[in-house]
Protein backbone atom coordinates (compact mmCIF):
# COMPACT_ATOMS: atom_id res chain seq x y z
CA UNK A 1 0.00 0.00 0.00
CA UNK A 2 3.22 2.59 0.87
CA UNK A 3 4.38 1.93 -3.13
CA UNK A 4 0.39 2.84 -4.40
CA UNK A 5 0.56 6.23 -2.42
CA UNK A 6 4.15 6.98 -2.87
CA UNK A 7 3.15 6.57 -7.18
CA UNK A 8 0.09 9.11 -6.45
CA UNK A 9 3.01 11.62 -5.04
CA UNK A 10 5.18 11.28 -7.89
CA UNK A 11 2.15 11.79 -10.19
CA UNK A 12 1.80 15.02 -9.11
CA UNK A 13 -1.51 15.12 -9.40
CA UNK A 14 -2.66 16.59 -5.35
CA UNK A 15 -5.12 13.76 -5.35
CA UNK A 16 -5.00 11.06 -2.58
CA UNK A 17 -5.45 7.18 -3.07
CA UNK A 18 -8.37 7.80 -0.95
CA UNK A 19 -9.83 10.86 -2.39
CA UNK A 20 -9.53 8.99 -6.28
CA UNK A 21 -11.41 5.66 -5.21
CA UNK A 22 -13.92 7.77 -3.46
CA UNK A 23 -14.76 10.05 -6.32
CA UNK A 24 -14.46 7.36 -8.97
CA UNK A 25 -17.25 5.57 -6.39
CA UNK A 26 -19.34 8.57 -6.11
CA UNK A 27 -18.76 8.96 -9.97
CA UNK A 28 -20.49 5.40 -10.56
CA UNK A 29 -23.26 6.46 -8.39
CA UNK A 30 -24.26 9.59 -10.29
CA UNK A 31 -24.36 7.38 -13.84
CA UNK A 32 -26.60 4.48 -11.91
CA UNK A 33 -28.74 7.38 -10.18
CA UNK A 34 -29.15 9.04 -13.89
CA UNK A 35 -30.04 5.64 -15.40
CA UNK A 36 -33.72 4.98 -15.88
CA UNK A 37 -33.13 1.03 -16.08
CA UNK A 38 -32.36 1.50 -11.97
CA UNK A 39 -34.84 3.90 -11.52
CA UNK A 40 -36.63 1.42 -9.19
CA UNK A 41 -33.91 1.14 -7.21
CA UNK A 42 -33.47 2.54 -3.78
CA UNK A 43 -30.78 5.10 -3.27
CA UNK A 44 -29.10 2.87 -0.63
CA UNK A 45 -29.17 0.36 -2.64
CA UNK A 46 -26.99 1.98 -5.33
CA UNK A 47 -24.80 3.67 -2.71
CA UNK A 48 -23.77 0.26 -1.35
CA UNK A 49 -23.54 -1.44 -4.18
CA UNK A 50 -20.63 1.20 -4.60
CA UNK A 51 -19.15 0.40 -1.28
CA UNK A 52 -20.66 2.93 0.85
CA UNK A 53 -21.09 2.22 4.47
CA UNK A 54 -24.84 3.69 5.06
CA UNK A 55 -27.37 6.41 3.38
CA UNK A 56 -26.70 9.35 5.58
CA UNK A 57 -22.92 9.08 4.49
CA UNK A 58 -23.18 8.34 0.62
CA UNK A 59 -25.92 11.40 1.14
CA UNK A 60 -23.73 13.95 2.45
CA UNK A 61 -20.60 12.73 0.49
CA UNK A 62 -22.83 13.29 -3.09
CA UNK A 63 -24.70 16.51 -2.01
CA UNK A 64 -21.10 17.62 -0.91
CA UNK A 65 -19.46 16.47 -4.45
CA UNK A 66 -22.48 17.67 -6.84
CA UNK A 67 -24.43 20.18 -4.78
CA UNK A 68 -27.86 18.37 -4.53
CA UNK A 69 -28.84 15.53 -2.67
CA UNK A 70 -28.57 11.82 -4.58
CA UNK A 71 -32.71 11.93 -4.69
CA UNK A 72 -32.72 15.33 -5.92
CA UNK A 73 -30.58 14.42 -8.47
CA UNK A 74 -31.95 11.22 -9.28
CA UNK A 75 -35.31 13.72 -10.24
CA UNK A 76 -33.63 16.15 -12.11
CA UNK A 77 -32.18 13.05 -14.29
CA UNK A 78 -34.59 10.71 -14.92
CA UNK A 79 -37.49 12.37 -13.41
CA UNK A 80 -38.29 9.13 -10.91
């Protein structure tokens, strides 16, 4: 694990290991939450299916990240 965050250093790119999984995660979220095929599935659901630990955390993570909640989003994409 040392090697993985020493290559994130060298990248240069000011974005931790931890910081990249979680916004690639939250980044899978938004495209299920914006797909009508999953439209009839629950929030939670999605959010753990992405590794998140409980609702109230994947909630404030994604309103933090986009600016809306993950149902108020979910709306303004597919209208659910």
């Amino acid at each position: 694990m040392r090697t993985l965050h020493q290559l994130f250093r060298q990248q240069g790119e000011g974005e931790s290991v931890h910081a990249r999984i979680r916004r690639r995660r939250l980044e899978r979220c938004r495209a299920d939450l914006a797909r009508p095929a999953l439209s009839a599935h629950p929030v939670q659901v999605i959010a753990a299916r992405w590794g998140f630990s409980g609702p109230s955390v994947f909630s404030r993570t994604f309103r933090r990240m986009y600016g809306v909640s993950p149902s108020e989003f979910r709306e303004l994409s597919v209208g659910a």
